[in-house]
Protein backbone atom coordinates (compact mmCIF):
# COMPACT_ATOMS: atom_id res chain seq x y z
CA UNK A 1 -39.39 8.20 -21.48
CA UNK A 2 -42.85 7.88 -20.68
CA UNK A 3 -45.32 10.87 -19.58
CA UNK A 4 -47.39 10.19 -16.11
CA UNK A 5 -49.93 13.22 -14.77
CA UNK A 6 -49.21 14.50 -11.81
CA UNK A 7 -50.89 13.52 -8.88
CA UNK A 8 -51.53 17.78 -7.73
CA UNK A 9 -52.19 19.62 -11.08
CA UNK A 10 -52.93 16.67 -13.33
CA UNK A 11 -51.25 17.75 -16.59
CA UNK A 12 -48.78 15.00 -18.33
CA UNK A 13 -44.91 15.38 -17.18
CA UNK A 14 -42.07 12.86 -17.63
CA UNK A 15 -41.75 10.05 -15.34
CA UNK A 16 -37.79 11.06 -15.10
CA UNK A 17 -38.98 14.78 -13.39
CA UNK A 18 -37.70 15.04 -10.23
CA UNK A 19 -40.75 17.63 -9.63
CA UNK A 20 -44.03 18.91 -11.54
CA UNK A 21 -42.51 21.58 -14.04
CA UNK A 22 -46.47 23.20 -13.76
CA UNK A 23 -47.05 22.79 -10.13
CA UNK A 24 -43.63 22.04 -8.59
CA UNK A 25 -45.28 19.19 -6.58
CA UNK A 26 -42.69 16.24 -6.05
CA UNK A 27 -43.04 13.02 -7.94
CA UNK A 28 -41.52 10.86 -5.37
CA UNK A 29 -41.12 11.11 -1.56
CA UNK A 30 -37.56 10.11 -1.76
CA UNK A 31 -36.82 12.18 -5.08
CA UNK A 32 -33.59 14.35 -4.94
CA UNK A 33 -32.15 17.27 -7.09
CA UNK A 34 -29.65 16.28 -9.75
CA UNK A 35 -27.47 18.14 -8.11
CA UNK A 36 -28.27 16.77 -4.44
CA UNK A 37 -27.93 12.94 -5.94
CA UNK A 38 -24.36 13.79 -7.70
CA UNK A 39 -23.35 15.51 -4.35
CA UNK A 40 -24.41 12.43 -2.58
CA UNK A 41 -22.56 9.80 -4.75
CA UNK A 42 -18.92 8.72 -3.58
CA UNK A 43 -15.79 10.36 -5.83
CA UNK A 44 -14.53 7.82 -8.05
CA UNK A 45 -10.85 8.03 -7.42
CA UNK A 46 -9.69 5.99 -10.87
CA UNK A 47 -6.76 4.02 -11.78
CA UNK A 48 -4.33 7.17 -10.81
CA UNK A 49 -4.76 6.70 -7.29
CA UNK A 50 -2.63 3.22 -8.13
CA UNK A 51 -0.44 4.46 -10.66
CA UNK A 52 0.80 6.97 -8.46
CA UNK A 53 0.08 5.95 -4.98
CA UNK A 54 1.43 2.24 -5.45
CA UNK A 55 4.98 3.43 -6.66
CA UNK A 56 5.31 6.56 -3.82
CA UNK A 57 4.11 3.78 -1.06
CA UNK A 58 6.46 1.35 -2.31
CA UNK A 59 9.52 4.02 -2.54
CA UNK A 60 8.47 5.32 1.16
CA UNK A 61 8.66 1.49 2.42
CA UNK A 62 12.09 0.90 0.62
CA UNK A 63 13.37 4.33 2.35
CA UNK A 64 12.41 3.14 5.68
CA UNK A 65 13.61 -0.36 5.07
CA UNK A 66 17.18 1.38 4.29
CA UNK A 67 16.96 3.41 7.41
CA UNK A 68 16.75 0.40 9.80
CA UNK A 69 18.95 -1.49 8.01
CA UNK A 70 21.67 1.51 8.22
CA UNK A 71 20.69 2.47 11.28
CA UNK A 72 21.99 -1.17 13.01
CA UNK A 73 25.48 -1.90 14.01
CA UNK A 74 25.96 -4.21 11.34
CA UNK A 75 24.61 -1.86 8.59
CA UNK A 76 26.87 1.09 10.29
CA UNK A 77 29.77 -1.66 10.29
CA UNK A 78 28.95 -2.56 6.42
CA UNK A 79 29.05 0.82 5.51
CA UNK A 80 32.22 2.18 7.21
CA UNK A 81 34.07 -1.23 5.05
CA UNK A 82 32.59 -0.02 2.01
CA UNK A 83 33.97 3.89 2.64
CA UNK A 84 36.89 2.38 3.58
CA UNK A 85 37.27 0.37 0.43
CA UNK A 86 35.99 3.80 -1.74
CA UNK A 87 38.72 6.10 0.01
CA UNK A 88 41.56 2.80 -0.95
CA UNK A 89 40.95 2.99 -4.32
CA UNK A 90 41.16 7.33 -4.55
CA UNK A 91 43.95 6.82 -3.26
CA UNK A 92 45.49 4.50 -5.38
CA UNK A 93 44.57 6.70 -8.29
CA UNK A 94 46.12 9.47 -7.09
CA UNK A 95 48.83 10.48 -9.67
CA UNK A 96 51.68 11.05 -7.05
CA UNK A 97 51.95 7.30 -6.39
CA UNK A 98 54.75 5.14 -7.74
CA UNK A 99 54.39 2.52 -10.27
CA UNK A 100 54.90 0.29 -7.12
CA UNK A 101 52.95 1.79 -4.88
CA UNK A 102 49.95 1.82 -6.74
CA UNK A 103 50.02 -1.83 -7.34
CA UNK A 104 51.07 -2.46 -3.49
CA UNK A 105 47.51 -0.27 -2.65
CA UNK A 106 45.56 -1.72 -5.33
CA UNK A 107 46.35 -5.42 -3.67
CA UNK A 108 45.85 -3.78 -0.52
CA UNK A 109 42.01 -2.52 -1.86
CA UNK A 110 41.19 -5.97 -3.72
CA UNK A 111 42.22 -7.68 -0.20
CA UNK A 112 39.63 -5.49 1.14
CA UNK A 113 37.06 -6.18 -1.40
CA UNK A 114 37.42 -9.89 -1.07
CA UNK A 115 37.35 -9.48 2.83
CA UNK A 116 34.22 -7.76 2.45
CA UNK A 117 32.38 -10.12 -0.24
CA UNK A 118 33.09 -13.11 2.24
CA UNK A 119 32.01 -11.41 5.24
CA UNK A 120 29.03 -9.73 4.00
CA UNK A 121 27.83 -12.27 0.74
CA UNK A 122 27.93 -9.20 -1.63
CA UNK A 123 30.04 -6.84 -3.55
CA UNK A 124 30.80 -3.64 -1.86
């Protein structure tokens, strides 16, 4: 810190005042308040912005991805085999069946499955 007069009263001030503490005469033309150049500066946003924002983005894109893909005949289609293949195997679980029975459904809901991984490429 070095000490400069001032160009209206003369007496020694710092060259980092903003204004004359004596006289309140400015030391530069283009000189601004502490307050006025913090005010001015652009918000620093940080790394949470990313941490946060990247994930929800990426979650929001996935969700909208799944929509169209659900929302098209074959993703309707898909889905109604995989319900189909769920509500096959409650029922072959269900405790009223016979011994036989339940094996005759369970082949029927493994048929299904294998239907459904050659069709599709994928498990249900």
């Amino acid at each position: 810190m070095a000490l400069i007069a001032c160009s209206e009263c003369g007496k020694e001030i710092s060259d980092k005042a903003f204004s004359c503490p004596h006289c309140g005469a400015p030391l530069r033309s283009s000189a601004q308040s502490p307050r006025e150049s913090v005010a001015s500066q652009p918000k620093k946003r940080g790394i949470w912005k990313w941490i946060i924002g990247v994930p929800v983005v990426g979650f929001l894109a996935l969700l909208a991805f799944g929509a169209y893909i659900s929302g098209t005949p074959d993703g309707r289609e898909r889905g109604n085999e995989r319900a189909a293949i769920d509500l096959c195997w409650s029922e072959q679980s269900r405790k009223s069946n016979t011994s036989g029975g339940a094996r005759f459904i369970a082949g029927a809901c493994e048929k299904m499955e294998r239907d459904f991984r050659e069709k599709w490429g994928v498990s249900p």
